[in-house]
C-alpha atoms as a PDB file:
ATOM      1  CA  UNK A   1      74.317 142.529  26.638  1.00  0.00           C
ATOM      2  CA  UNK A   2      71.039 144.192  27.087  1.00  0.00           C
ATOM      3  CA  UNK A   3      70.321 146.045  30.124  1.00  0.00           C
ATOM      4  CA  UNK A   4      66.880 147.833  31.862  1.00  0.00           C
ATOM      5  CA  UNK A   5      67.357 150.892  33.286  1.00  0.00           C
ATOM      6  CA  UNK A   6      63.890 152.280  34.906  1.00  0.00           C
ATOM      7  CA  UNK A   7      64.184 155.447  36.493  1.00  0.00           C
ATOM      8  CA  UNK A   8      61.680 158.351  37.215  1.00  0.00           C
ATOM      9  CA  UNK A   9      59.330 161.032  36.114  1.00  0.00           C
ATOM     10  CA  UNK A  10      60.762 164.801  37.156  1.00  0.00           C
ATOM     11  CA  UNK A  11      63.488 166.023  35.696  1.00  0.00           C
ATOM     12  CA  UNK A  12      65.076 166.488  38.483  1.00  0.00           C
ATOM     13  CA  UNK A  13      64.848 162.871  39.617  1.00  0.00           C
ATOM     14  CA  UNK A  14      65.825 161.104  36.241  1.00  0.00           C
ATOM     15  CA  UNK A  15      69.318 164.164  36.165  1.00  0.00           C
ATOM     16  CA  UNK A  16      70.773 162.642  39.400  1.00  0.00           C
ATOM     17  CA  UNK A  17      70.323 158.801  38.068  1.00  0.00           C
ATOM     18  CA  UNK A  18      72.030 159.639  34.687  1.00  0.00           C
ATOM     19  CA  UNK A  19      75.336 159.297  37.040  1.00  0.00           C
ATOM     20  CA  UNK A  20      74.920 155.802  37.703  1.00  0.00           C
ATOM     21  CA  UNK A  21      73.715 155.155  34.121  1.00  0.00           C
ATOM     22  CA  UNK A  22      76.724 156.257  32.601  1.00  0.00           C
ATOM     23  CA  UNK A  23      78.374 154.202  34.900  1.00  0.00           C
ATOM     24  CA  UNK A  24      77.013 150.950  33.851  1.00  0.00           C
ATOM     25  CA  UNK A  25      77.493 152.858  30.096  1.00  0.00           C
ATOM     26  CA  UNK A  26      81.693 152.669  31.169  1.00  0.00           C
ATOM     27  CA  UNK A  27      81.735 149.619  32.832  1.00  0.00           C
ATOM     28  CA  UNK A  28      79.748 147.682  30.075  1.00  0.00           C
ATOM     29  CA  UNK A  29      81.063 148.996  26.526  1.00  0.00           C
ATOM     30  CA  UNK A  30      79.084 146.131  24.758  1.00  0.00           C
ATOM     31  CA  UNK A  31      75.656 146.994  26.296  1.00  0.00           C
ATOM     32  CA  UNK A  32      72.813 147.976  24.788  1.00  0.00           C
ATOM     33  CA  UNK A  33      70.160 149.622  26.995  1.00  0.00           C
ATOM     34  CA  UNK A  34      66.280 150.317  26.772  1.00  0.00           C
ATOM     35  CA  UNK A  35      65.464 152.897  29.269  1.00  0.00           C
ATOM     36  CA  UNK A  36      62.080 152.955  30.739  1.00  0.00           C
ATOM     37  CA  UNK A  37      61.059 156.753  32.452  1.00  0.00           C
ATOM     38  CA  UNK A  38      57.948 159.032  32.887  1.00  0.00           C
ATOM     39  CA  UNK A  39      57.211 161.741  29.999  1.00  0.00           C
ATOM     40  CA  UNK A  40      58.310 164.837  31.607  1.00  0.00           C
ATOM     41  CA  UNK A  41      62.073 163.734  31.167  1.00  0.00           C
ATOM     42  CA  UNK A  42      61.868 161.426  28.580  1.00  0.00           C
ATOM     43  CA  UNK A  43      63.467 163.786  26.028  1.00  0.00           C
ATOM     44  CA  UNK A  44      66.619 164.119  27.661  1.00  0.00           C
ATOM     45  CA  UNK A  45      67.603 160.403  27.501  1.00  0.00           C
ATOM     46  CA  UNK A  46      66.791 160.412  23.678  1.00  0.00           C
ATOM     47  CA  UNK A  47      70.256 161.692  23.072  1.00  0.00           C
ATOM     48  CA  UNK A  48      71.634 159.182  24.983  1.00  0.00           C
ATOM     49  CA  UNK A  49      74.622 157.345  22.970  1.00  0.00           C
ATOM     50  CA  UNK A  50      73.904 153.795  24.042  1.00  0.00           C
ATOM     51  CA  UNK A  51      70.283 153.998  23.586  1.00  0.00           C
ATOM     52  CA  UNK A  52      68.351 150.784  22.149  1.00  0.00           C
ATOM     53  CA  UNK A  53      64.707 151.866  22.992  1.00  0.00           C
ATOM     54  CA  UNK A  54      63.094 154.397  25.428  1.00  0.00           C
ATOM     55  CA  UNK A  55      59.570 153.654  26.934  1.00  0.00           C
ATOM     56  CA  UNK A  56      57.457 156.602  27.800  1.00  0.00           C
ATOM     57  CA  UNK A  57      55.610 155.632  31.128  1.00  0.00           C
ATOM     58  CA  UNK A  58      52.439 157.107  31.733  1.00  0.00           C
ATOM     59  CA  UNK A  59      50.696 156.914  34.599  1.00  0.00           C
ATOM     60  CA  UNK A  60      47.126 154.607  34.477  1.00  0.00           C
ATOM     61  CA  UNK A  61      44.250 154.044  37.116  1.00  0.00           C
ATOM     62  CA  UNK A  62      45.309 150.915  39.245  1.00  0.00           C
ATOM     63  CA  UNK A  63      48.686 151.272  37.938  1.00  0.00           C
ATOM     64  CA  UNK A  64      48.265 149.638  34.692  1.00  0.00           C
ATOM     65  CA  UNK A  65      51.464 151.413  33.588  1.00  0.00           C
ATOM     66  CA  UNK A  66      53.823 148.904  35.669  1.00  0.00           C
ATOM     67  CA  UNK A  67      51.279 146.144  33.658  1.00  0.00           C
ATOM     68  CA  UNK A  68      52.152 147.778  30.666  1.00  0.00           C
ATOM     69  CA  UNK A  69      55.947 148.287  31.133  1.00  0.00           C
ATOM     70  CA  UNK A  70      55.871 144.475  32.208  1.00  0.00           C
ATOM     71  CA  UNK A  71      54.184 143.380  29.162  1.00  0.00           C
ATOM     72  CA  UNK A  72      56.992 145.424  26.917  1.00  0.00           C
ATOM     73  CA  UNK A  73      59.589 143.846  28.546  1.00  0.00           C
ATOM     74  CA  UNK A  74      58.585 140.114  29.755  1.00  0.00           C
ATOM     75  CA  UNK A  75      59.857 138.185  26.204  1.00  0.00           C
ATOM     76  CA  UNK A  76      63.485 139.815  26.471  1.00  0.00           C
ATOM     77  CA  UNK A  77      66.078 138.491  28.606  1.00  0.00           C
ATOM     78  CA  UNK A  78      67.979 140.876  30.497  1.00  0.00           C
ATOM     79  CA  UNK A  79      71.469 140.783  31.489  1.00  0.00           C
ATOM     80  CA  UNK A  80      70.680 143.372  34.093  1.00  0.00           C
ATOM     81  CA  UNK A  81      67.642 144.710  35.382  1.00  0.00           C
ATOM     82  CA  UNK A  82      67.896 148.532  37.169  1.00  0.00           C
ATOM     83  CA  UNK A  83      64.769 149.508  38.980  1.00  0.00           C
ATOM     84  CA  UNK A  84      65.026 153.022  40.488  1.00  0.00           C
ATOM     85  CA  UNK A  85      61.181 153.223  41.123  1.00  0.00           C
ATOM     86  CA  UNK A  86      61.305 150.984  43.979  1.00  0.00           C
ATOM     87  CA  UNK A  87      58.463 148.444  41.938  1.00  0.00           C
ATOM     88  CA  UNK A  88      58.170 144.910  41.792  1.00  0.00           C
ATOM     89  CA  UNK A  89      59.084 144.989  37.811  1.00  0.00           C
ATOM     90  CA  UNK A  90      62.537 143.730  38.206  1.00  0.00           C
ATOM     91  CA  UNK A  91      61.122 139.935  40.035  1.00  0.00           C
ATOM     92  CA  UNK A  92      58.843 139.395  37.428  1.00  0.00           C
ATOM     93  CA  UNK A  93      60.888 139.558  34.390  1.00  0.00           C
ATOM     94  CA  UNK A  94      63.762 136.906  33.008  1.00  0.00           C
ATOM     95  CA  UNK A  95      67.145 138.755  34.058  1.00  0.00           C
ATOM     96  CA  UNK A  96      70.383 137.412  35.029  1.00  0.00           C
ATOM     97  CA  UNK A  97      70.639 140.574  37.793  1.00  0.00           C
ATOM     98  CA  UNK A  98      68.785 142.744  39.188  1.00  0.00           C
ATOM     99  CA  UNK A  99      69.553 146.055  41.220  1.00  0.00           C
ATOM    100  CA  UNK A 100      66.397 147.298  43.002  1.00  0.00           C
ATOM    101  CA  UNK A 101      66.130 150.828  44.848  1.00  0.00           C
ATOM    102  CA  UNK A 102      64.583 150.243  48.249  1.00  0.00           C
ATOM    103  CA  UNK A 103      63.237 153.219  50.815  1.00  0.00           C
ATOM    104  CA  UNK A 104      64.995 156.563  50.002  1.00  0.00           C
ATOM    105  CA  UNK A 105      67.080 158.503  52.459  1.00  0.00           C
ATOM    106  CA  UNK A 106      66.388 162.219  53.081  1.00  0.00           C
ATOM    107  CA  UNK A 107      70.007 162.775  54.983  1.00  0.00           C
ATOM    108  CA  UNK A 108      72.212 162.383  52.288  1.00  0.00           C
ATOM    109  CA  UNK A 109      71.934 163.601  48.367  1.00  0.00           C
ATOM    110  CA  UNK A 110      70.232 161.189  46.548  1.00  0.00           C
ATOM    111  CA  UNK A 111      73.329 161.107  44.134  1.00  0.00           C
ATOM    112  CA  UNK A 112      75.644 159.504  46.706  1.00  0.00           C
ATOM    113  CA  UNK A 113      72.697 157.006  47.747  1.00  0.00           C
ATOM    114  CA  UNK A 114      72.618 155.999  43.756  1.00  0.00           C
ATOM    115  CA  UNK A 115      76.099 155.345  44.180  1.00  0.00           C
ATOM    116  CA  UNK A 116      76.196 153.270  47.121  1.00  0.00           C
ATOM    117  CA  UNK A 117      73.493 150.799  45.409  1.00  0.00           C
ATOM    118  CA  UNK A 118      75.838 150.252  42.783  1.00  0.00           C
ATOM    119  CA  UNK A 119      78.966 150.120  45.369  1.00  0.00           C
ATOM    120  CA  UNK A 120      80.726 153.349  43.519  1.00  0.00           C
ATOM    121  CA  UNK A 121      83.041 155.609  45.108  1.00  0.00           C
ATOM    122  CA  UNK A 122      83.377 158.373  44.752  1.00  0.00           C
ATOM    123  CA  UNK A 123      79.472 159.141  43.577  1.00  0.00           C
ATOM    124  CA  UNK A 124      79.544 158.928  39.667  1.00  0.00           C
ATOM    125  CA  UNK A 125      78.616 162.675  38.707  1.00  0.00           C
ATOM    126  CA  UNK A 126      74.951 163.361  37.079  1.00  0.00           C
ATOM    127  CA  UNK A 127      75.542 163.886  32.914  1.00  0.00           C
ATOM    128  CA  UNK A 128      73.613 164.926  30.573  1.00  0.00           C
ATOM    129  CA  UNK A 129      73.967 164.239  26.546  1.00  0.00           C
ATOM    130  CA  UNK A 130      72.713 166.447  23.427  1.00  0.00           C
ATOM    131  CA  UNK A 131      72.893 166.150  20.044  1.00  0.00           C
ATOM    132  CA  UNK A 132      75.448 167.558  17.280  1.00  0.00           C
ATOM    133  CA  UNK A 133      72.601 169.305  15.883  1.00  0.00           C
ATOM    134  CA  UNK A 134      71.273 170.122  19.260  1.00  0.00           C
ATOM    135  CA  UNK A 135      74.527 171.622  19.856  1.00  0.00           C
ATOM    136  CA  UNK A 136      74.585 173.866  16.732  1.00  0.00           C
ATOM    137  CA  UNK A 137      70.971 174.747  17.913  1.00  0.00           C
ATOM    138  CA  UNK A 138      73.068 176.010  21.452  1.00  0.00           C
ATOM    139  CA  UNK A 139      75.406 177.834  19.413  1.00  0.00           C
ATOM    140  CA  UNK A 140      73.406 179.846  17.603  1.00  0.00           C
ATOM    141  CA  UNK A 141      71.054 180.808  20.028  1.00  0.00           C
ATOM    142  CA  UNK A 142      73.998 181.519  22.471  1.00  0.00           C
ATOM    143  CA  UNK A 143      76.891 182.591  20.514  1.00  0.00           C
ATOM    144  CA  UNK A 144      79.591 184.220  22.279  1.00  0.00           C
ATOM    145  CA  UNK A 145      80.419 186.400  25.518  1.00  0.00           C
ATOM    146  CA  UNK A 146      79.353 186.030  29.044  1.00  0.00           C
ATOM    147  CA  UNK A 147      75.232 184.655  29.473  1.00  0.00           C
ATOM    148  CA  UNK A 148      73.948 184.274  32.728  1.00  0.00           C
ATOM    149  CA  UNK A 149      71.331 181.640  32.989  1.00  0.00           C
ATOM    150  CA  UNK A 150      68.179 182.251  34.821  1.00  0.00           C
ATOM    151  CA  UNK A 151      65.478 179.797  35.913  1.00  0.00           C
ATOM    152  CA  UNK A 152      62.823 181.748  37.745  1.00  0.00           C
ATOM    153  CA  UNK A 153      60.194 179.166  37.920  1.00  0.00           C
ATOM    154  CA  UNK A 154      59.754 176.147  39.525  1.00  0.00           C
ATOM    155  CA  UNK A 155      57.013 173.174  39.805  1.00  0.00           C
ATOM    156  CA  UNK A 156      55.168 174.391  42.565  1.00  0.00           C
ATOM    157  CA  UNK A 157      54.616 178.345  43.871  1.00  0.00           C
ATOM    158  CA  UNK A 158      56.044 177.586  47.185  1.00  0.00           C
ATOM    159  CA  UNK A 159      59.627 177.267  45.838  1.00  0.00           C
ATOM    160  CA  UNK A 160      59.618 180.140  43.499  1.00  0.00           C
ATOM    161  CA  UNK A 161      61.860 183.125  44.743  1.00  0.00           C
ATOM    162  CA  UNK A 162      60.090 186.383  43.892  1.00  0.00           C
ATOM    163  CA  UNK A 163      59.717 187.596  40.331  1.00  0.00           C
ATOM    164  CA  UNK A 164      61.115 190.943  41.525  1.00  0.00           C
ATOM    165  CA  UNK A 165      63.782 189.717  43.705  1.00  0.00           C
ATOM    166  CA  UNK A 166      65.383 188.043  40.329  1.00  0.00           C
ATOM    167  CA  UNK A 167      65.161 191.257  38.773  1.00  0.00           C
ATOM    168  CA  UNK A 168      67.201 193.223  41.510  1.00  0.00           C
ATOM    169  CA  UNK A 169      69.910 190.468  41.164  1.00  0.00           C
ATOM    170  CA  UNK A 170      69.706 190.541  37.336  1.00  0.00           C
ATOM    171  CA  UNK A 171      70.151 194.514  37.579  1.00  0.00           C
ATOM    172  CA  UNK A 172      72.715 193.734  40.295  1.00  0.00           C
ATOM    173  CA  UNK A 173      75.198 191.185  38.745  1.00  0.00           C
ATOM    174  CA  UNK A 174      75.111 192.815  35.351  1.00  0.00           C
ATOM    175  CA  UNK A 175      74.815 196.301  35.589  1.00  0.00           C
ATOM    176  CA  UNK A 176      77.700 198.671  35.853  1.00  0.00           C
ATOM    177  CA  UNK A 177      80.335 197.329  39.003  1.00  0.00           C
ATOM    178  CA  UNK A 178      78.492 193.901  39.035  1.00  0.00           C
ATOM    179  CA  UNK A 179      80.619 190.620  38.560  1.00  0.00           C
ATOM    180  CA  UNK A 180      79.016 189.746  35.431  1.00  0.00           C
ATOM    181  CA  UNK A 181      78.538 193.540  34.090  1.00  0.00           C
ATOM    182  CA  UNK A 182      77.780 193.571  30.777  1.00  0.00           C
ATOM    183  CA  UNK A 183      76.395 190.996  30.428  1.00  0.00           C
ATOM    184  CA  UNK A 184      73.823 189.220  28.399  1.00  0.00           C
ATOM    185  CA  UNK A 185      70.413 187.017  30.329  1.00  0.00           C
ATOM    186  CA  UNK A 186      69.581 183.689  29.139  1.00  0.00           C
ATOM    187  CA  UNK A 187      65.749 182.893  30.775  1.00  0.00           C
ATOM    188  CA  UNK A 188      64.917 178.949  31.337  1.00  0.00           C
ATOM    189  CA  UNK A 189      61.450 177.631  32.063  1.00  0.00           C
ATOM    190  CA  UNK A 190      58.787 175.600  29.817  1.00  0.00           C
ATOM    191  CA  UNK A 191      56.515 176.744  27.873  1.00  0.00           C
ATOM    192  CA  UNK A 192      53.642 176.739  30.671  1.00  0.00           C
ATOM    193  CA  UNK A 193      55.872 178.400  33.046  1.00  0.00           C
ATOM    194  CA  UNK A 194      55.804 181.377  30.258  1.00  0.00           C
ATOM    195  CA  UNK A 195      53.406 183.651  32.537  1.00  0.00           C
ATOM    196  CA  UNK A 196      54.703 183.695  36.121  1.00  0.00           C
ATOM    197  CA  UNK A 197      58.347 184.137  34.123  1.00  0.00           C
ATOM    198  CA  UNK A 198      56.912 187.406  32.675  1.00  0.00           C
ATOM    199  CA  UNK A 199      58.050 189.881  35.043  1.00  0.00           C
ATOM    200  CA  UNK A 200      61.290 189.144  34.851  1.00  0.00           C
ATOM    201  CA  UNK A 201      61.632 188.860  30.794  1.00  0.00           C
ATOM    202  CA  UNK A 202      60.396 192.335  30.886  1.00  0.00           C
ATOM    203  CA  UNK A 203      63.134 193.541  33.603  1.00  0.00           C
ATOM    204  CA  UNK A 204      65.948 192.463  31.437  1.00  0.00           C
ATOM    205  CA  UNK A 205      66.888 194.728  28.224  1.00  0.00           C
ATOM    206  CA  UNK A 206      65.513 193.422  24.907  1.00  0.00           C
ATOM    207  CA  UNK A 207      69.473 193.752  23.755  1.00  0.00           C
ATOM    208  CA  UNK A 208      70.669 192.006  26.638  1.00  0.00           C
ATOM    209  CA  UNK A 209      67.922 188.885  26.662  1.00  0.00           C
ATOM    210  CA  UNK A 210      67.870 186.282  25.060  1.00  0.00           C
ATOM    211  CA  UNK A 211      64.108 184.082  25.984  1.00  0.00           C
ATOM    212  CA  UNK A 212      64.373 180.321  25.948  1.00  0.00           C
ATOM    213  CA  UNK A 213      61.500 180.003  28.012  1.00  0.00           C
ATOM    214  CA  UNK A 214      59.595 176.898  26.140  1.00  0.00           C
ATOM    215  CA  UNK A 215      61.052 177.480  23.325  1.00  0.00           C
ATOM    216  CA  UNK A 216      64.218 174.599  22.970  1.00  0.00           C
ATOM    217  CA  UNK A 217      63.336 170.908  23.964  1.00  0.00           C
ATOM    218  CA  UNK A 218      65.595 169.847  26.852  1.00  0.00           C
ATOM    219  CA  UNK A 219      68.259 168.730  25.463  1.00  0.00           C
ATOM    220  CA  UNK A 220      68.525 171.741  23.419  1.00  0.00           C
ATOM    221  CA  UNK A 221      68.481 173.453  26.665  1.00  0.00           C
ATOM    222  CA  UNK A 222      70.767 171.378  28.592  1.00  0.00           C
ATOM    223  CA  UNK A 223      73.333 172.609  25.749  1.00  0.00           C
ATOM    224  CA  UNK A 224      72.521 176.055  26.130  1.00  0.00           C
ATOM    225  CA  UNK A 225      73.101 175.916  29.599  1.00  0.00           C
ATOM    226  CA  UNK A 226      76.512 174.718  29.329  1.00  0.00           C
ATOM    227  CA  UNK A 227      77.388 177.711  27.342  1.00  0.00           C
ATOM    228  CA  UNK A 228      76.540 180.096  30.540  1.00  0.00           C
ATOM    229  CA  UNK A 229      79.167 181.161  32.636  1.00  0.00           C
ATOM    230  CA  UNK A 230      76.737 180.698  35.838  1.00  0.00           C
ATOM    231  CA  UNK A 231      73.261 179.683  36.351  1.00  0.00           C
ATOM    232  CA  UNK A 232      71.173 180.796  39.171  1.00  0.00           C
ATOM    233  CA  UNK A 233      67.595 179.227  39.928  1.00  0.00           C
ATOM    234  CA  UNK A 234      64.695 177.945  41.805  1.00  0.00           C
ATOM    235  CA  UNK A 235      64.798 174.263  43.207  1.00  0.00           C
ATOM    236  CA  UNK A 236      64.033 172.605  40.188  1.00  0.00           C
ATOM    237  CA  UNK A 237      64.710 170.159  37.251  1.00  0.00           C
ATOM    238  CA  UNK A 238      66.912 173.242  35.419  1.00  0.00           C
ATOM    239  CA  UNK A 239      68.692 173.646  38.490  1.00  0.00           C
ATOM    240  CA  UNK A 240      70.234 169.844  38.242  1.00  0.00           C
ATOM    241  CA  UNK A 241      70.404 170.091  34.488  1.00  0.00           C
ATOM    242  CA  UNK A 242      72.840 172.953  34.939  1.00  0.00           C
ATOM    243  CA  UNK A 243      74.742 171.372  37.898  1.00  0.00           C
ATOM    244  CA  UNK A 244      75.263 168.540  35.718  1.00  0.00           C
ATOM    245  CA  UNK A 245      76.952 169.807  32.262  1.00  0.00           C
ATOM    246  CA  UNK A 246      79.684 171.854  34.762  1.00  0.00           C
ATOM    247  CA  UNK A 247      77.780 175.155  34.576  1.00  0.00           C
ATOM    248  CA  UNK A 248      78.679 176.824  38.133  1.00  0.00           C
ATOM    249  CA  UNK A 249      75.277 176.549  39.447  1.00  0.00           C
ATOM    250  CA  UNK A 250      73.589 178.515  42.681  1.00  0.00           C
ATOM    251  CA  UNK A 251      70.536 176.817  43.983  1.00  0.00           C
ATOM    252  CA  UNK A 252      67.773 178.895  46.005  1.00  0.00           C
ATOM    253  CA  UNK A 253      66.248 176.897  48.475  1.00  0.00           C
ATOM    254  CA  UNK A 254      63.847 177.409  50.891  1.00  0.00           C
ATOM    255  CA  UNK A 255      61.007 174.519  51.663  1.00  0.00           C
ATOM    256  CA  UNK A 256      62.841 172.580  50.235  1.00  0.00           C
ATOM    257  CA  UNK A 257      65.842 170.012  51.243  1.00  0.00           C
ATOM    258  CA  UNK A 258      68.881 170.861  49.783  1.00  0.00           C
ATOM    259  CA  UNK A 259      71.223 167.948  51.568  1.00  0.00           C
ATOM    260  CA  UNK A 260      69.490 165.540  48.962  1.00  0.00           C
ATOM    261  CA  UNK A 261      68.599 167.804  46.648  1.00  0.00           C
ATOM    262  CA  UNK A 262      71.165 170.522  45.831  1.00  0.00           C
ATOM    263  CA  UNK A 263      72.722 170.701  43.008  1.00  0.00           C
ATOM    264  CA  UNK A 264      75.557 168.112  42.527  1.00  0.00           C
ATOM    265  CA  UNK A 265      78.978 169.155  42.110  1.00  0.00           C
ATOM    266  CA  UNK A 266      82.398 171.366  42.654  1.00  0.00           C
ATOM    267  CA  UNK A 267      80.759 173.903  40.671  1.00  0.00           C
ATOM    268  CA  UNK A 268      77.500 173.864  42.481  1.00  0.00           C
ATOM    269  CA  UNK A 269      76.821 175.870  45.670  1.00  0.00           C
ATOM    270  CA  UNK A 270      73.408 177.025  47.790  1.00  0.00           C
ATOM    271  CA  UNK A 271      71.727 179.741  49.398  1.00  0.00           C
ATOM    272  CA  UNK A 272      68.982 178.837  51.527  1.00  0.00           C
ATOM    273  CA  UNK A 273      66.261 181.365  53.251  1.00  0.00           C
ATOM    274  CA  UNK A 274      66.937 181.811  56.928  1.00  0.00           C
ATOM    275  CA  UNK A 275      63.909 180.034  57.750  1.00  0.00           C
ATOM    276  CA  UNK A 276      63.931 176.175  57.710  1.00  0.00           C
ATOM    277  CA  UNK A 277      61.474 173.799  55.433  1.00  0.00           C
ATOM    278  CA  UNK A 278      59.810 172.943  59.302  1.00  0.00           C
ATOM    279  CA  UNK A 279      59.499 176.960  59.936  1.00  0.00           C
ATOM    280  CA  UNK A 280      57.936 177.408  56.595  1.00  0.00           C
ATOM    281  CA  UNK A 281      55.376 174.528  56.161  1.00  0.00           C
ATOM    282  CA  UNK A 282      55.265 173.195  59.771  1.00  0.00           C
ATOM    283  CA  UNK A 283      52.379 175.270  61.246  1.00  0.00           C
ATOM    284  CA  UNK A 284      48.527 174.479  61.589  1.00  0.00           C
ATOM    285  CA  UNK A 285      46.493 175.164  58.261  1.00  0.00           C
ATOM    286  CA  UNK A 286      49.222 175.032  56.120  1.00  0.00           C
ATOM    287  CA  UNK A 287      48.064 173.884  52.435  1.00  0.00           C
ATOM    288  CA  UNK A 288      50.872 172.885  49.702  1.00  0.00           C
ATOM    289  CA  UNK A 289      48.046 173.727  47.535  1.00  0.00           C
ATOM    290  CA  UNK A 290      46.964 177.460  48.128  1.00  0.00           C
ATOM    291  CA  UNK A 291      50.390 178.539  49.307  1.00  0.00           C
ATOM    292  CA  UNK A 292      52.391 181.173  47.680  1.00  0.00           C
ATOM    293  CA  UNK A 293      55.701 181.776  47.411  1.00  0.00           C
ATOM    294  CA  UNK A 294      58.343 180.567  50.535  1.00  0.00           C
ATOM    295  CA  UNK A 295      61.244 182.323  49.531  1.00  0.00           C
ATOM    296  CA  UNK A 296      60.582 185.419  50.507  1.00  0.00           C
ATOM    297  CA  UNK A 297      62.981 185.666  53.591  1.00  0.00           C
ATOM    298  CA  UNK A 298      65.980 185.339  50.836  1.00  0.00           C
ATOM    299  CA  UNK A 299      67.353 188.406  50.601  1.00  0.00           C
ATOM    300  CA  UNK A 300      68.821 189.885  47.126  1.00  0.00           C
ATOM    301  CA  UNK A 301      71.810 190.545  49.129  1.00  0.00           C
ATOM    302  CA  UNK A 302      72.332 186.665  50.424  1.00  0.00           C
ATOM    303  CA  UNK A 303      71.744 185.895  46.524  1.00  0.00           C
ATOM    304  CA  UNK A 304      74.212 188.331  44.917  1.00  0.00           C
ATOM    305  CA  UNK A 305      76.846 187.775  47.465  1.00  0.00           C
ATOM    306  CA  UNK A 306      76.665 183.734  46.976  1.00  0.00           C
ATOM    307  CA  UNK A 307      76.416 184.402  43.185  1.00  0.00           C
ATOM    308  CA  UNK A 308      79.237 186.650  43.086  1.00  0.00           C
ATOM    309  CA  UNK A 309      81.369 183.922  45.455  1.00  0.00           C
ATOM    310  CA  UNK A 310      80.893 181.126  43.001  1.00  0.00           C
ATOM    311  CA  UNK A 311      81.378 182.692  40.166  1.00  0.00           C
ATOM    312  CA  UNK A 312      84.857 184.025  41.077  1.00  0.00           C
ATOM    313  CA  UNK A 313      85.491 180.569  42.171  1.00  0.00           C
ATOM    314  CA  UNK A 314      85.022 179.530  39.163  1.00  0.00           C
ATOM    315  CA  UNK A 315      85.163 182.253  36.499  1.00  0.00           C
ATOM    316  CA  UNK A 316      87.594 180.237  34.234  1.00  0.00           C
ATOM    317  CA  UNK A 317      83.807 178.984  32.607  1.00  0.00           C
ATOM    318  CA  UNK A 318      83.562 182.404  31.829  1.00  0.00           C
ATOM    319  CA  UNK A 319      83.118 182.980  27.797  1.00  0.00           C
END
């Protein structure tokens, strides 16, 4: 059986399909799949145990890519065609079935809309897959004791909580009387996110820190997040990776919409500023483009004292 599974670009995105792709994974053992996605996440489907073939899609002028895609695909026949891009792809190739994402929802998480297209219930949980060698990578960089995981950047300004506010709540969770005293800071981000990450490598002890940032591919990093015993970050691709291999994971929100976007999961929580995505970005002259940060009305204090909740909720994860 050979099955098409097209799903997006951002990381974040292609992390809450994986549920419904190891779904059809269960439900058809014989299967082989080619998975079709957009270079930013490509990587973390490599691992993927069922994998036949992955196509890189890269955006072209008059979207060529779709022509391209098409042209990859057209001589196969396919026992089941996923489109999660919403495209005409799926009518125009020679499939048995196809399952086509129409308009998305913004009032529910896009995890249980997934699930309803495929008529699952409950949701199938996000999962993520690594590598044995990946896994010994994990280990070694993150041997033993309690990490927390930090992801201070984000893909655009606006949803990046302040460098110094993750450095109060870094000094505040792990110094003396904090939940996670002791200790030691694991620091997510790529490789270009290396700069506005800075000032908050340099507010963590050079014992106590251990700098990932662009430095492990992400499945690498998926693995070394599931060997924190919390993670807490910006709205962003890291966030859902975390969320999804069990890590208890705190999501800071702010413009952005965390009913179909929070992190997925019993382990997962949020803590949003006071001010609502409308307060933040709905007056005249605002520009997406020039903004800065839009998390400044979180307090350190909201952070910690969600932080400190979930991780007593769930402190068995502790190392």
């Amino acid at each position: 059986m050979k099955i098409l599974f097209v799903t997006a670009t951002r990381i974040g995105d292609v992390v809450i399909t994986t549920g419904v792709l190891d779904f059809l994974a269960r439900r058809h053992p014989e299967a082989r799949f080619t998975i079709a996605c957009g270079r930013p996440a490509a990587a973390l489907l490599e691992p993927f145990p069922r994998l036949e073939r992955l196509i890189v899609i890269d955006k072209k002028p008059l979207s060529r890519h779709w022509l391209d895609l098409w042209a990859s695909c057209v001589t196969t026949h396919w026992q089941l065609v996923v489109d999660l891009r919403a495209s005409a792809l799926a009518w125009f190739l020679w499939a048995d079935r196809r399952i086509v994402r129409g308009r998305r929802e913004h009032a529910r998480h896009g995890v249980a809309e997934l699930a309803e297209l495929f008529g699952v219930e409950p949701p199938p949980a996000p999962v993520l897959w690594n590598t044995a060698e990946q896994g010994r990578q994990a280990a070694a960089l993150i041997s033993s004791g309690t990490v927390l995981g930090i992801g201070p950047t984000a893909n655009w300004r606006g949803k990046e909580w302040p460098a110094e506010n993750f450095a109060a709540l870094i000094e505040r969770l792990t110094g003396n009387g904090g939940a996670l005293a002791g200790a030691r800071v694991a620091l997510f981000g790529a490789a270009a996110e290396r700069e506005a990450a800075e000032p908050v490598l340099r507010a963590v002890p050079e014992h106590r820190r251990i700098d990932l940032i662009g430095k492990v591919d992400l499945p690498t990093a998926a693995a070394c997040l599931r060997r924190c015993a919390l993670y807490i970050g910006n709205d962003s691709g890291l966030m859902h990776m975390a969320a999804a291999v069990g890590t208890p994971t705190l999501g800071l929100f702010g413009p952005g919409n965390e009913t179909r976007y929070g992190p997925w999961g019993p382990r997962a929580a949020v803590v949003r500023t006071p001010l609502t995505p409308q307060q933040l970005m709905g007056h005249a002259g605002f520009d997406h483009r020039t903004t800065g940060s839009l998390m400044g009305s979180l307090t350190v204090d909201a952070v910690a004292a969600a932080a400190t909740a979930l991780y007593e909720r769930t402190r068995d994860r502790a190392a």
